[in-house]
Protein backbone atom coordinates (compact mmCIF):
# COMPACT_ATOMS: atom_id res chain seq x y z
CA UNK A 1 -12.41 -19.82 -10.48
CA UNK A 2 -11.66 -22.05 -7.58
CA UNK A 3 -8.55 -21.01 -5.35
CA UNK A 4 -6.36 -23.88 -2.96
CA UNK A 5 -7.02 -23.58 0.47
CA UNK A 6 -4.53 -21.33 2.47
CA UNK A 7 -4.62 -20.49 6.21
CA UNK A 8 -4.49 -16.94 7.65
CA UNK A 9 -1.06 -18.00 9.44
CA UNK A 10 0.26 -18.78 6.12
CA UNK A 11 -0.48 -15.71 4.72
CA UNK A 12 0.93 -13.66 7.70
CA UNK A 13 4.27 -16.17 7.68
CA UNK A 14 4.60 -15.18 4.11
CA UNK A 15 4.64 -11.68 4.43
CA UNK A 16 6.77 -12.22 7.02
CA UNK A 17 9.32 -13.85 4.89
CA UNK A 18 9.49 -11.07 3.19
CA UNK A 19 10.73 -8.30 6.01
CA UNK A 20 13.87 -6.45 5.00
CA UNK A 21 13.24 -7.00 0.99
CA UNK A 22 14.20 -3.07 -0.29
CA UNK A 23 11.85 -1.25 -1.41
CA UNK A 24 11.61 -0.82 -5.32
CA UNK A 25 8.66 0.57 -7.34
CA UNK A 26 6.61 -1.76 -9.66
CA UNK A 27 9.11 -4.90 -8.08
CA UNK A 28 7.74 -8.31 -6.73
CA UNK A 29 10.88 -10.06 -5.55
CA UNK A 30 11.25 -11.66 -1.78
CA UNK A 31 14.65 -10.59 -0.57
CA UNK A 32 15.52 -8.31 -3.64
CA UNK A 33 12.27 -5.57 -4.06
CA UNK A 34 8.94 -4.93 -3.98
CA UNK A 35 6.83 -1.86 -3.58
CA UNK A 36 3.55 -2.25 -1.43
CA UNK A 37 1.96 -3.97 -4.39
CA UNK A 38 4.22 -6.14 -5.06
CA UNK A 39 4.52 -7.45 -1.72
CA UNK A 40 0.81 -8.48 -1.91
CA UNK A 41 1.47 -9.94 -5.26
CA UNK A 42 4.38 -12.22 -3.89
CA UNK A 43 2.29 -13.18 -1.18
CA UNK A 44 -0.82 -14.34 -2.98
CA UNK A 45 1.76 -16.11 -5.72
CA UNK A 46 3.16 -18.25 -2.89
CA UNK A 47 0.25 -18.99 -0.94
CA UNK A 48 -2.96 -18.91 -3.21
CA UNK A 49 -1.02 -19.39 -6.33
CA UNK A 50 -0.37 -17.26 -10.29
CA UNK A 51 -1.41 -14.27 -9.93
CA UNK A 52 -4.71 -13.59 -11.71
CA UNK A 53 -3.52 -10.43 -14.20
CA UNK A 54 -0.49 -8.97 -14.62
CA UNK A 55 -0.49 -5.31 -13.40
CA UNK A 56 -0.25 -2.74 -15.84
CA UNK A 57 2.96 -0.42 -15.73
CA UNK A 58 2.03 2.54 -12.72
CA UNK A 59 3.05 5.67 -11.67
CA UNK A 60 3.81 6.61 -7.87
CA UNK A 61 1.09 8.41 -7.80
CA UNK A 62 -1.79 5.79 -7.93
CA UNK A 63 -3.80 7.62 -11.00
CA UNK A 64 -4.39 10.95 -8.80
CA UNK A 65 -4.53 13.23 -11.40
CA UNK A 66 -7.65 11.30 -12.56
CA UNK A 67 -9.14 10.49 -9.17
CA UNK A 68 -9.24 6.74 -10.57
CA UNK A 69 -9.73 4.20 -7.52
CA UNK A 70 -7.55 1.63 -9.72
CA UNK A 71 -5.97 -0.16 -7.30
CA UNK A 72 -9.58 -1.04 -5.31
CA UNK A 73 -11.28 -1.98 -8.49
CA UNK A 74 -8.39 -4.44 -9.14
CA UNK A 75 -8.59 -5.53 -5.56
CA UNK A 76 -12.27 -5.66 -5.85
CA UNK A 77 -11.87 -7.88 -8.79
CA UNK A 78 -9.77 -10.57 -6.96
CA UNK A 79 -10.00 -10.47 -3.12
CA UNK A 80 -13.08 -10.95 -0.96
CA UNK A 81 -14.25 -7.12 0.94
CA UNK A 82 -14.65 -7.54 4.41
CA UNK A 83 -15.48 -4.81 7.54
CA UNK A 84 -12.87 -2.32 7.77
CA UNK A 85 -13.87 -2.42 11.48
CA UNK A 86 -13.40 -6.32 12.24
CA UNK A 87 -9.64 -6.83 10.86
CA UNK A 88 -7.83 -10.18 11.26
CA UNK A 89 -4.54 -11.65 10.63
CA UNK A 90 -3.84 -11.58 6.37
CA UNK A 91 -6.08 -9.50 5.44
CA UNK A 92 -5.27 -6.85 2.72
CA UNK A 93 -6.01 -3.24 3.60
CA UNK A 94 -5.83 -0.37 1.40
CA UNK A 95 -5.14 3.11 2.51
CA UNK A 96 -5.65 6.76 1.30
CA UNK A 97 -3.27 9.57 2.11
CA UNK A 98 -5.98 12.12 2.25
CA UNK A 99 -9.81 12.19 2.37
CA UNK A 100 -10.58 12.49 -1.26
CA UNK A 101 -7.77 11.43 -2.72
CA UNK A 102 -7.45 7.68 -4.21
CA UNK A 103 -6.39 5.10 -2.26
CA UNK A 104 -2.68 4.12 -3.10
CA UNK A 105 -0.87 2.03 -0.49
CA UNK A 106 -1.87 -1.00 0.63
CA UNK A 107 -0.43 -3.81 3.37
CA UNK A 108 -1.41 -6.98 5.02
CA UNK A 109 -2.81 -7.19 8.70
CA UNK A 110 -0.41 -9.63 10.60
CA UNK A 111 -2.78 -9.17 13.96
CA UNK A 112 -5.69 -6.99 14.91
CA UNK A 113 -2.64 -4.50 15.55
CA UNK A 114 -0.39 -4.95 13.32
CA UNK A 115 0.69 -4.80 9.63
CA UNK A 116 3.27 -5.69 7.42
CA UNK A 117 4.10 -3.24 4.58
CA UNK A 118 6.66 -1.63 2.18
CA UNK A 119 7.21 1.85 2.39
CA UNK A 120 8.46 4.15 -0.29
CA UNK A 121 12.33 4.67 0.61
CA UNK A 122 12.52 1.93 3.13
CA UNK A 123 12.05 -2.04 3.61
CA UNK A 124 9.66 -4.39 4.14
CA UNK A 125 8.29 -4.33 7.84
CA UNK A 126 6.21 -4.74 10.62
CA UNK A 127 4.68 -1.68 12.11
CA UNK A 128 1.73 -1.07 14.77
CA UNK A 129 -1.61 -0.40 12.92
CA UNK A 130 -1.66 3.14 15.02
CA UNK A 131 -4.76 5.11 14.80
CA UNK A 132 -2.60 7.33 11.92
CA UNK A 133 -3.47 4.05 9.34
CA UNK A 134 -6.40 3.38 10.80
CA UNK A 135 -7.65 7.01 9.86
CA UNK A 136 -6.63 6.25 6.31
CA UNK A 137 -7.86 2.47 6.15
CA UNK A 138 -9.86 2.80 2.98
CA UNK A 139 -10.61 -0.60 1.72
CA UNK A 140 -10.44 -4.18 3.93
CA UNK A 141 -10.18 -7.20 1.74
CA UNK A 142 -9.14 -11.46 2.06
CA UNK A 143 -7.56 -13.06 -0.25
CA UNK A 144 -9.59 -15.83 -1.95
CA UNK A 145 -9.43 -19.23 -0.27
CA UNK A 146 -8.35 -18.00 3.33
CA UNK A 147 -9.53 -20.30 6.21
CA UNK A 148 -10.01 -19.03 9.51
């Protein structure tokens, strides 16, 4: 499948558009909710275009009880994996809680420092990538298409 070109700036001014939407679990609506997922899912809609499957209806808890890495095999299905060590502006990062457990939240670099994310019980925003995520930084990915 061949993807439109998008720019890393785009991708970051995206998820930027979509500070302050309220959180809401399984949501993907700029300005009305989204959970972490869905914020990646309204980004690559607007900037790389339909989203390539729908997700399946999901619990909170990310599949724990069966240790199933389901939201990295669907990332590893549609973005490109790149160095957790050598982040850059839109890329998608994926985070565990805990070693051992399965990775379950997941955000979009906005610099080498920063991230933009929704958090369970809050709003989209843009935090510091402190060494607290970068302990949990599981999985580094780019969406499809991305130019430098």
């Amino acid at each position: 499948m061949t993807f439109p070109h998008t720019t890393r700036a785009a991708v970051v001014a995206e998820a930027r558009a979509w500070i302050g939407t309220p959180y809401r679990h399984q949501a993907s609506l700029k300005g009305i909710g989204c959970d972490c997922l869905g914020l990646v899912r309204g980004v690559w809609r607007n900037c790389i275009g339909d989203e390539p499957e729908a997700p399946p209806p999901y619990a909170p808890d990310w599949a724990e009880a069966k240790g199933d890495e389901t939201l990295a095999a669907a990332a590893l299905r549609h973005l490109i994996p790149v160095a957790r060590d050598d982040l850059k502006p839109g890329d998608v990062l994926l985070f565990r809680w805990r070693d051992g457990f399965v990775a379950k939240h997941v955000a979009i670099a906005s610099s080498e420092r920063t991230m933009i994310h929704a958090h369970d019980g809050a709003a989209v925003c843009e935090i510091a990538l402190a060494p607290w995520w970068r302990r949990r930084l599981a999985y580094a990915f780019r969406f499809p298409g991305v130019l430098a």
